[in-house]
Protein backbone atom coordinates (compact mmCIF):
# COMPACT_ATOMS: atom_id res chain seq x y z
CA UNK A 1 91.77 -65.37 -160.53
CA UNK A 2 95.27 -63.58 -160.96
CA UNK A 3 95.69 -59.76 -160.56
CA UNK A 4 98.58 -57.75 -160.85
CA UNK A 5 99.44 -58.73 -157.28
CA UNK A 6 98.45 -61.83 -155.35
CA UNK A 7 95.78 -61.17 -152.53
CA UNK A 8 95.31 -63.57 -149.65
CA UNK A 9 92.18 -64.24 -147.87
CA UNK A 10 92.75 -64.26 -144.05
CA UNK A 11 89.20 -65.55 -142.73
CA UNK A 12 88.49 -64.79 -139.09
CA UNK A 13 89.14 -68.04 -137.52
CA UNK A 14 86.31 -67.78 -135.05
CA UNK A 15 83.57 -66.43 -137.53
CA UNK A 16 84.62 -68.23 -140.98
CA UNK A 17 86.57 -71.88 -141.55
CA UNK A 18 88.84 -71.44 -144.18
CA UNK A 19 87.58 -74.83 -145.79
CA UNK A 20 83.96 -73.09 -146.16
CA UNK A 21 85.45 -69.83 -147.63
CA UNK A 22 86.95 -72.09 -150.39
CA UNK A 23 83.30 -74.17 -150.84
CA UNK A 24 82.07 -70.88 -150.90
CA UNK A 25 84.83 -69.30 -153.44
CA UNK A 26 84.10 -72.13 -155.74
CA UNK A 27 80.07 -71.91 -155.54
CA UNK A 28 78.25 -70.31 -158.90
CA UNK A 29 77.28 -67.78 -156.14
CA UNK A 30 80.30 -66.64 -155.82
CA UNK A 31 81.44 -66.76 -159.25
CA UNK A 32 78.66 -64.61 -160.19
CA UNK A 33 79.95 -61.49 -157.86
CA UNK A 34 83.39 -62.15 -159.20
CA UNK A 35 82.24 -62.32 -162.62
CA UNK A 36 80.73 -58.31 -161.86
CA UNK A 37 83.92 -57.58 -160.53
CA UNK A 38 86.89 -58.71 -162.76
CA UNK A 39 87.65 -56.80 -165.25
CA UNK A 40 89.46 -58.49 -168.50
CA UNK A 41 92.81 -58.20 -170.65
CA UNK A 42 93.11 -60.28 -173.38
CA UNK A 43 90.96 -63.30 -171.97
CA UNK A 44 92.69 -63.08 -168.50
CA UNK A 45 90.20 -61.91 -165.66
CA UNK A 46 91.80 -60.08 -162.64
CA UNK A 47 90.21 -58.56 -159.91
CA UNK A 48 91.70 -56.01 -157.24
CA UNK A 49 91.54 -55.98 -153.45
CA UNK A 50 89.19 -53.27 -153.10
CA UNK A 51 86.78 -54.86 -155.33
CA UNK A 52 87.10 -58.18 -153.70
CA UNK A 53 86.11 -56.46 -150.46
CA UNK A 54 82.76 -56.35 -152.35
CA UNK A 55 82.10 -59.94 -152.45
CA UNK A 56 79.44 -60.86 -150.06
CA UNK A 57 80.39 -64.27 -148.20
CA UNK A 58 77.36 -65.73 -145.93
CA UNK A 59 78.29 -66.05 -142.70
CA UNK A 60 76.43 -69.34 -141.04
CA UNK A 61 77.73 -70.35 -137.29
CA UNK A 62 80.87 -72.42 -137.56
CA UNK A 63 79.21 -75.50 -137.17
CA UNK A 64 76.60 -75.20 -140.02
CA UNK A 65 79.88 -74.01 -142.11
CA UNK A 66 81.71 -77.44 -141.19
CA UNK A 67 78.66 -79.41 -142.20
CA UNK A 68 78.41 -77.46 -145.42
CA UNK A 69 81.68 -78.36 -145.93
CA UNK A 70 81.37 -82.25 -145.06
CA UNK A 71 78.07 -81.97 -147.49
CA UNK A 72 79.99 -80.61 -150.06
CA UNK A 73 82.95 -82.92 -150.08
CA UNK A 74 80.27 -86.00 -150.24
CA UNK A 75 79.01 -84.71 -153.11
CA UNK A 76 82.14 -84.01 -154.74
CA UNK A 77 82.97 -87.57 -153.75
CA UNK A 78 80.31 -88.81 -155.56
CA UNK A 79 80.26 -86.51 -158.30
CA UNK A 80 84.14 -87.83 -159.07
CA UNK A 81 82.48 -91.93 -158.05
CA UNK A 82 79.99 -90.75 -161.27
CA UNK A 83 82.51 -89.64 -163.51
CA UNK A 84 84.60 -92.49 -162.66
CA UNK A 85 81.76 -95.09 -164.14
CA UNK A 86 80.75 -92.69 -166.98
CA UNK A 87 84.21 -93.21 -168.11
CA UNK A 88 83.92 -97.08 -167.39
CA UNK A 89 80.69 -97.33 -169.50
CA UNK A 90 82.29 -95.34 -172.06
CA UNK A 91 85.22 -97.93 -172.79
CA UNK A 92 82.57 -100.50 -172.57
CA UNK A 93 80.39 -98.84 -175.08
CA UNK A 94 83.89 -98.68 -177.30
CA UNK A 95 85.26 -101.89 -176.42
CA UNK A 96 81.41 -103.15 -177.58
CA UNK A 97 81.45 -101.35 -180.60
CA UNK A 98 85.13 -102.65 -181.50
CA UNK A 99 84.10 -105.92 -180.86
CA UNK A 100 81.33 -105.33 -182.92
CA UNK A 101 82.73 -104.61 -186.19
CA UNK A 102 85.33 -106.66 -186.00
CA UNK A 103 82.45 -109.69 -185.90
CA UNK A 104 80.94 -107.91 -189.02
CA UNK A 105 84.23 -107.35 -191.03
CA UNK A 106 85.45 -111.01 -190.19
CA UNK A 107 81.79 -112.26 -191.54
CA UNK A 108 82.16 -110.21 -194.84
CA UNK A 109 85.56 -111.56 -195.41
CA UNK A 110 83.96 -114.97 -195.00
């Protein structure tokens, strides 16, 4: 999200870990309070400071916020491990299909 001026986040060391805050940033949760807040211009969303001051993070103890965080990067992890053989089956299914025709075409001009 851009705005007319950048805006930092400064979490609160001992009450929010900065990796959480961006787990949390990037959560539908999240995206749905932004979503209320932003106003767009031409297809480009921008929110101000004092309306991100509205955005309601959840505050766990640090500890539950680094194991969100470890939980969430697993996931990711695997999410990318998916994709990764989703594209793998995909050649295969092309590769297959290639292979395929050309046994058809090469038995027609037979």
């Amino acid at each position: 999200i851009f705005s007319d001026s950048l805006i930092q986040l400064r979490p609160i060391y001992d009450i929010i870990d900065s990796s959480f805050l961006a787990v949390f940033i990037n959560s539908k949760t999240a995206r749905y309070q932004l979503d209320k807040f932003c106003s767009t211009t031409a297809g480009n969303f921008s929110i101000n400071g004092t309306n991100l001051k509205k955005v309601e993070v959840p505050i766990f103890k640090i500890e539950e916020q680094q194991a969100i965080v470890e939980k969430a990067n697993s996931l990711m992890a695997l999410c990318d491990e998916l994709e990764q053989q989703v594209d793998n089956s995909q050649t295969q299914v092309e590769q297959l299909m290639q292979s395929c025709l050309k046994e058809v075409f090469e038995q027609e001009s037979n």
